[in-house]
Protein backbone atom coordinates (compact mmCIF):
# COMPACT_ATOMS: atom_id res chain seq x y z
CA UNK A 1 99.97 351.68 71.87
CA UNK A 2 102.65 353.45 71.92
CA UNK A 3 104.29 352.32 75.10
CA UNK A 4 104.08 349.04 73.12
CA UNK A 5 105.73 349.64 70.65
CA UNK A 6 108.37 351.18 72.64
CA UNK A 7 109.14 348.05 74.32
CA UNK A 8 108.75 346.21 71.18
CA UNK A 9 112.02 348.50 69.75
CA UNK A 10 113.47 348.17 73.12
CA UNK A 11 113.18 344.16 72.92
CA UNK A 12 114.62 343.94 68.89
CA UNK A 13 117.56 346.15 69.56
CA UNK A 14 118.36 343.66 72.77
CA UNK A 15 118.33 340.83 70.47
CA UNK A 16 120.65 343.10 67.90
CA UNK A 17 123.35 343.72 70.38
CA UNK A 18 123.18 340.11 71.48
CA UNK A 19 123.62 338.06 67.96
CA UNK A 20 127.35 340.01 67.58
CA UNK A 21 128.60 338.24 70.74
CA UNK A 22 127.65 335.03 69.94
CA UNK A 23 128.76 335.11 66.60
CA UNK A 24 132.17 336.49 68.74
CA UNK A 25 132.10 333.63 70.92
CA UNK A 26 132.15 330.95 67.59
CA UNK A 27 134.87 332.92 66.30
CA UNK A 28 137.21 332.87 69.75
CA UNK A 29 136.73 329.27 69.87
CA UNK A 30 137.75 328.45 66.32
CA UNK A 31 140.74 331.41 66.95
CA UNK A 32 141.67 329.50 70.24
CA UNK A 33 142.12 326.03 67.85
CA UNK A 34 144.08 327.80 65.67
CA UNK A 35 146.47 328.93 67.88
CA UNK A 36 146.73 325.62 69.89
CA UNK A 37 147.64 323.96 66.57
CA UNK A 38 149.96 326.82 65.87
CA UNK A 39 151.37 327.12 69.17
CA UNK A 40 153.08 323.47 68.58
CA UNK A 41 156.56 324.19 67.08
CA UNK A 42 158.79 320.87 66.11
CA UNK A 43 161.97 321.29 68.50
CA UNK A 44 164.82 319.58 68.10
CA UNK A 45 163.85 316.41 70.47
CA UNK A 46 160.72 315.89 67.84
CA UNK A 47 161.16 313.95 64.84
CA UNK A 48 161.64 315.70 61.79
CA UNK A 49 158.43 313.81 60.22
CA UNK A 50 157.43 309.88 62.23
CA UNK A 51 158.96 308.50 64.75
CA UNK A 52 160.37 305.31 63.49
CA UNK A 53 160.87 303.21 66.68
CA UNK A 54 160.60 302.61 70.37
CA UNK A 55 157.19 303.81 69.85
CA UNK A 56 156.82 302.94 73.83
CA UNK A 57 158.50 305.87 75.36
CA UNK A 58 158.02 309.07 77.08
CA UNK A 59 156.28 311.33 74.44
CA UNK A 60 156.38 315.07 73.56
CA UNK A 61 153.84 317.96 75.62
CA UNK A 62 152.34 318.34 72.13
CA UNK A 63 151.89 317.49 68.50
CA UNK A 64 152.56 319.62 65.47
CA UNK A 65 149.59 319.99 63.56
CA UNK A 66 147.42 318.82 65.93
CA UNK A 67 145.78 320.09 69.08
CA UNK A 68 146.56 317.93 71.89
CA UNK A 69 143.83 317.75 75.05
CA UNK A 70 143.97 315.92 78.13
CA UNK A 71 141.33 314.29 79.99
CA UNK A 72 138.75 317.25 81.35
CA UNK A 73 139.02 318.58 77.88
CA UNK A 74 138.24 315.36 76.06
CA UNK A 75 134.87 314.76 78.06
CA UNK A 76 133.80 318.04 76.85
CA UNK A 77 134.88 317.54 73.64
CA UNK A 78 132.56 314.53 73.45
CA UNK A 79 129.40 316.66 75.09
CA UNK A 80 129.76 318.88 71.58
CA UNK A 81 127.79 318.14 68.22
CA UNK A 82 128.73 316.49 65.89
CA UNK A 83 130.69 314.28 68.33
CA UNK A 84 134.52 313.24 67.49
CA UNK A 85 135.23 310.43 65.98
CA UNK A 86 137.61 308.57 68.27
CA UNK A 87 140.35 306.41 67.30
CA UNK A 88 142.44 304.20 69.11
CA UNK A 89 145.93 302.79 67.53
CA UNK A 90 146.72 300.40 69.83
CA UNK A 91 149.14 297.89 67.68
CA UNK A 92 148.57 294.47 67.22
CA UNK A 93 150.63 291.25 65.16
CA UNK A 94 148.90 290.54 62.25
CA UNK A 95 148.89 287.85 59.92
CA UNK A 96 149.09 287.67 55.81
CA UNK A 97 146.11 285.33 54.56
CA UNK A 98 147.89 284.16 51.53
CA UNK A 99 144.53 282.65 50.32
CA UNK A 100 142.48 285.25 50.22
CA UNK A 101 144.48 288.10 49.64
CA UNK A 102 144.30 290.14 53.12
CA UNK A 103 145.48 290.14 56.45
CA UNK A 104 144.34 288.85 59.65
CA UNK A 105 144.50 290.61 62.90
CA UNK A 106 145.97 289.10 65.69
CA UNK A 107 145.59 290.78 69.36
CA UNK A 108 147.05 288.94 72.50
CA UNK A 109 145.03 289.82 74.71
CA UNK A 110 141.36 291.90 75.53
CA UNK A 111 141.82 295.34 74.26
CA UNK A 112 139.74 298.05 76.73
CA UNK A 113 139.44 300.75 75.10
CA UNK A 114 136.82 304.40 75.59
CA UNK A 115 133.04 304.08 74.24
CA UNK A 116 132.56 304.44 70.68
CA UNK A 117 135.88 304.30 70.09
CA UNK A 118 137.09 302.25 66.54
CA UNK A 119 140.49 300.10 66.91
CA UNK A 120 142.59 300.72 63.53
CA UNK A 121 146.14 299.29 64.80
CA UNK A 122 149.27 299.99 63.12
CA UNK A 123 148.36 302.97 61.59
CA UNK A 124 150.71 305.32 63.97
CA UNK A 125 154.08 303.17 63.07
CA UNK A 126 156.52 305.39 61.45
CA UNK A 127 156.87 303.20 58.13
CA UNK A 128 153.70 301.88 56.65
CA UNK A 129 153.49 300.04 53.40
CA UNK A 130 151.14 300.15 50.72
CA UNK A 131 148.66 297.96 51.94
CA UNK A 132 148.68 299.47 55.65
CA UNK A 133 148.53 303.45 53.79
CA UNK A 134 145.55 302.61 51.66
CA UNK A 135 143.95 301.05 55.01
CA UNK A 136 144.00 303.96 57.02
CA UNK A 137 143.32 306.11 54.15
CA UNK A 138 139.95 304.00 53.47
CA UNK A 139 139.02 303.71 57.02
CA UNK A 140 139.44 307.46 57.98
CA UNK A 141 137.34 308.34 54.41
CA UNK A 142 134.35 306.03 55.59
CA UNK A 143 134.01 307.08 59.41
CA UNK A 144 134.25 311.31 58.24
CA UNK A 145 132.44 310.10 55.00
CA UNK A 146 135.16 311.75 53.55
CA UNK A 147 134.57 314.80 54.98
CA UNK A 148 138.11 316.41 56.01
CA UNK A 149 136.88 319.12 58.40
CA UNK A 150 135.21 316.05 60.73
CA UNK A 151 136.96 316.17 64.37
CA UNK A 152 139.10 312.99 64.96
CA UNK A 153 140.55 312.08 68.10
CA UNK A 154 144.06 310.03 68.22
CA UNK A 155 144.93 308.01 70.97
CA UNK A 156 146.77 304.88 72.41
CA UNK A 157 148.20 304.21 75.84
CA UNK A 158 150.04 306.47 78.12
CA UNK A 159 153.45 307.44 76.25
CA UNK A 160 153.06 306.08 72.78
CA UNK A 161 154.22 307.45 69.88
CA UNK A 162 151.80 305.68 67.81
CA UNK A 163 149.04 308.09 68.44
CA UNK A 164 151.26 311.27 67.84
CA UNK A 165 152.36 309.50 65.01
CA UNK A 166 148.87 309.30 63.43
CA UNK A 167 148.01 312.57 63.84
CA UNK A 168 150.98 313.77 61.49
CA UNK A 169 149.80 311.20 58.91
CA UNK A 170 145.79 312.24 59.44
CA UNK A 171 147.35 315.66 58.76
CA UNK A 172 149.00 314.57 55.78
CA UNK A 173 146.12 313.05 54.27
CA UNK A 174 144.24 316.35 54.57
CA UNK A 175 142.34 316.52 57.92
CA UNK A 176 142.19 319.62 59.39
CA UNK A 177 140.79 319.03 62.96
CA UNK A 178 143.13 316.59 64.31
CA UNK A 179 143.45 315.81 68.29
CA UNK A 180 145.68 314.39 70.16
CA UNK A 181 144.47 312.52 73.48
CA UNK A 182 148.28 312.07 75.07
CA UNK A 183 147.22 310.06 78.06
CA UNK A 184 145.16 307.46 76.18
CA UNK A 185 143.26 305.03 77.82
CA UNK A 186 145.37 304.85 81.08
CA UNK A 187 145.06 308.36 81.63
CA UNK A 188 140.81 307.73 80.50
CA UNK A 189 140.64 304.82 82.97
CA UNK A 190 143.24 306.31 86.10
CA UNK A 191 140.24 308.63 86.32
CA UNK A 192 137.01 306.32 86.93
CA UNK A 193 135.88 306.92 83.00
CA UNK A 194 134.04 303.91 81.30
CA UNK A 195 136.02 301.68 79.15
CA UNK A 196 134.60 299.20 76.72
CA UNK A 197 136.05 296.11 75.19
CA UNK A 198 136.56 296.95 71.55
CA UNK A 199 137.95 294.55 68.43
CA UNK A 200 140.16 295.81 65.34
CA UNK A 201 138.28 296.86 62.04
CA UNK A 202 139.66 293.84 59.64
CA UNK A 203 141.65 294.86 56.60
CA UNK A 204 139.78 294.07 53.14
């Protein structure tokens, strides 16, 4: 009985010393976040807020306010629960429907884009209007059901500012846990990945 109950003790105060380090382990990750996000000072080649055009163009090695990931990072990202909500910013013309009030998208060709992914284009121009603001605003609100800690995932092509963009703006709006996927969906499909064809979440 009482080598029993020795083992017993010896088993609890295992589990004691083990619970710290895995509480430890949380706490580096969210730490390492942190200082990721931190890490990203604006220098003088950055905009001082958007960048307002030739949105095509070699981009930045990171994003203030964001935490920017490449590919190996990004597949583990997605492996994590909850997942990330990705979103692509691809732009696209659009069209005013004068009769009903809203706007039409318009893309010119099949967009390819990673699974799951949701399309809201336009949103990572440096000037949006009232109408395009209160889209984004909406849309980001219903896929975190407007919860501002959710994990969202910016992307676009390989050097576009549009996704870099977004992640400022997500920021403004109040999102805390804001990445940036640099490489896009070139860098996602240079390396074998799945892409899926994917179609632009209307404005109403």
């Amino acid at each position: 009985m009482l080598g029993f109950l020795f083992l017993l003790s010896l088993l609890i105060t295992a589990c004691d010393k083990q619970e710290p380090q895995k509480i430890k382990h949380n706490t580096q990750q969210q730490s390492l976040s942190k200082e990721r996000k931190q890490e990203c000072q604006r220098i003088k080649s950055m905009p001082h807020k958007y960048r307002m055009d030739k949105y095509r163009a070699p981009t930045p090695a990171c994003v203030p306010h964001g935490i920017t990931i490449n590919t190996d990072e990004l597949t583990k990202l997605l492996k994590q629960q909850p997942r990330p909500i990705l979103i692509d910013v691809l732009s696209v013309m659009s069209r005013p429907n004068t009769e009903f009030g809203e706007g039409q998208w318009i893309p010119n060709k099949e967009r390819l884009s990673l699974l799951n992914s949701v399309w809201l284009p336009n949103v990572g121009y440096g000037y949006l209007d009232a109408e395009m603001d209160e889209y984004f605003k909406n849309q980001l609100e219903k896929l975190t059901l407007n919860k501002k800690h959710k994990a969202l995932v910016f992307f676009c092509i390989a050097d576009c500012w549009m996704s870099w963009n977004a992640v400022q703006r997500a920021h403004s709006y109040g999102y805390t846990n804001v990445y940036w996927y640099k490489n896009g969906t070139d860098g996602w499909g240079n390396m074998g990945l799945e892409l899926q064809k994917i179609d632009p979440i209307p404005m109403l």
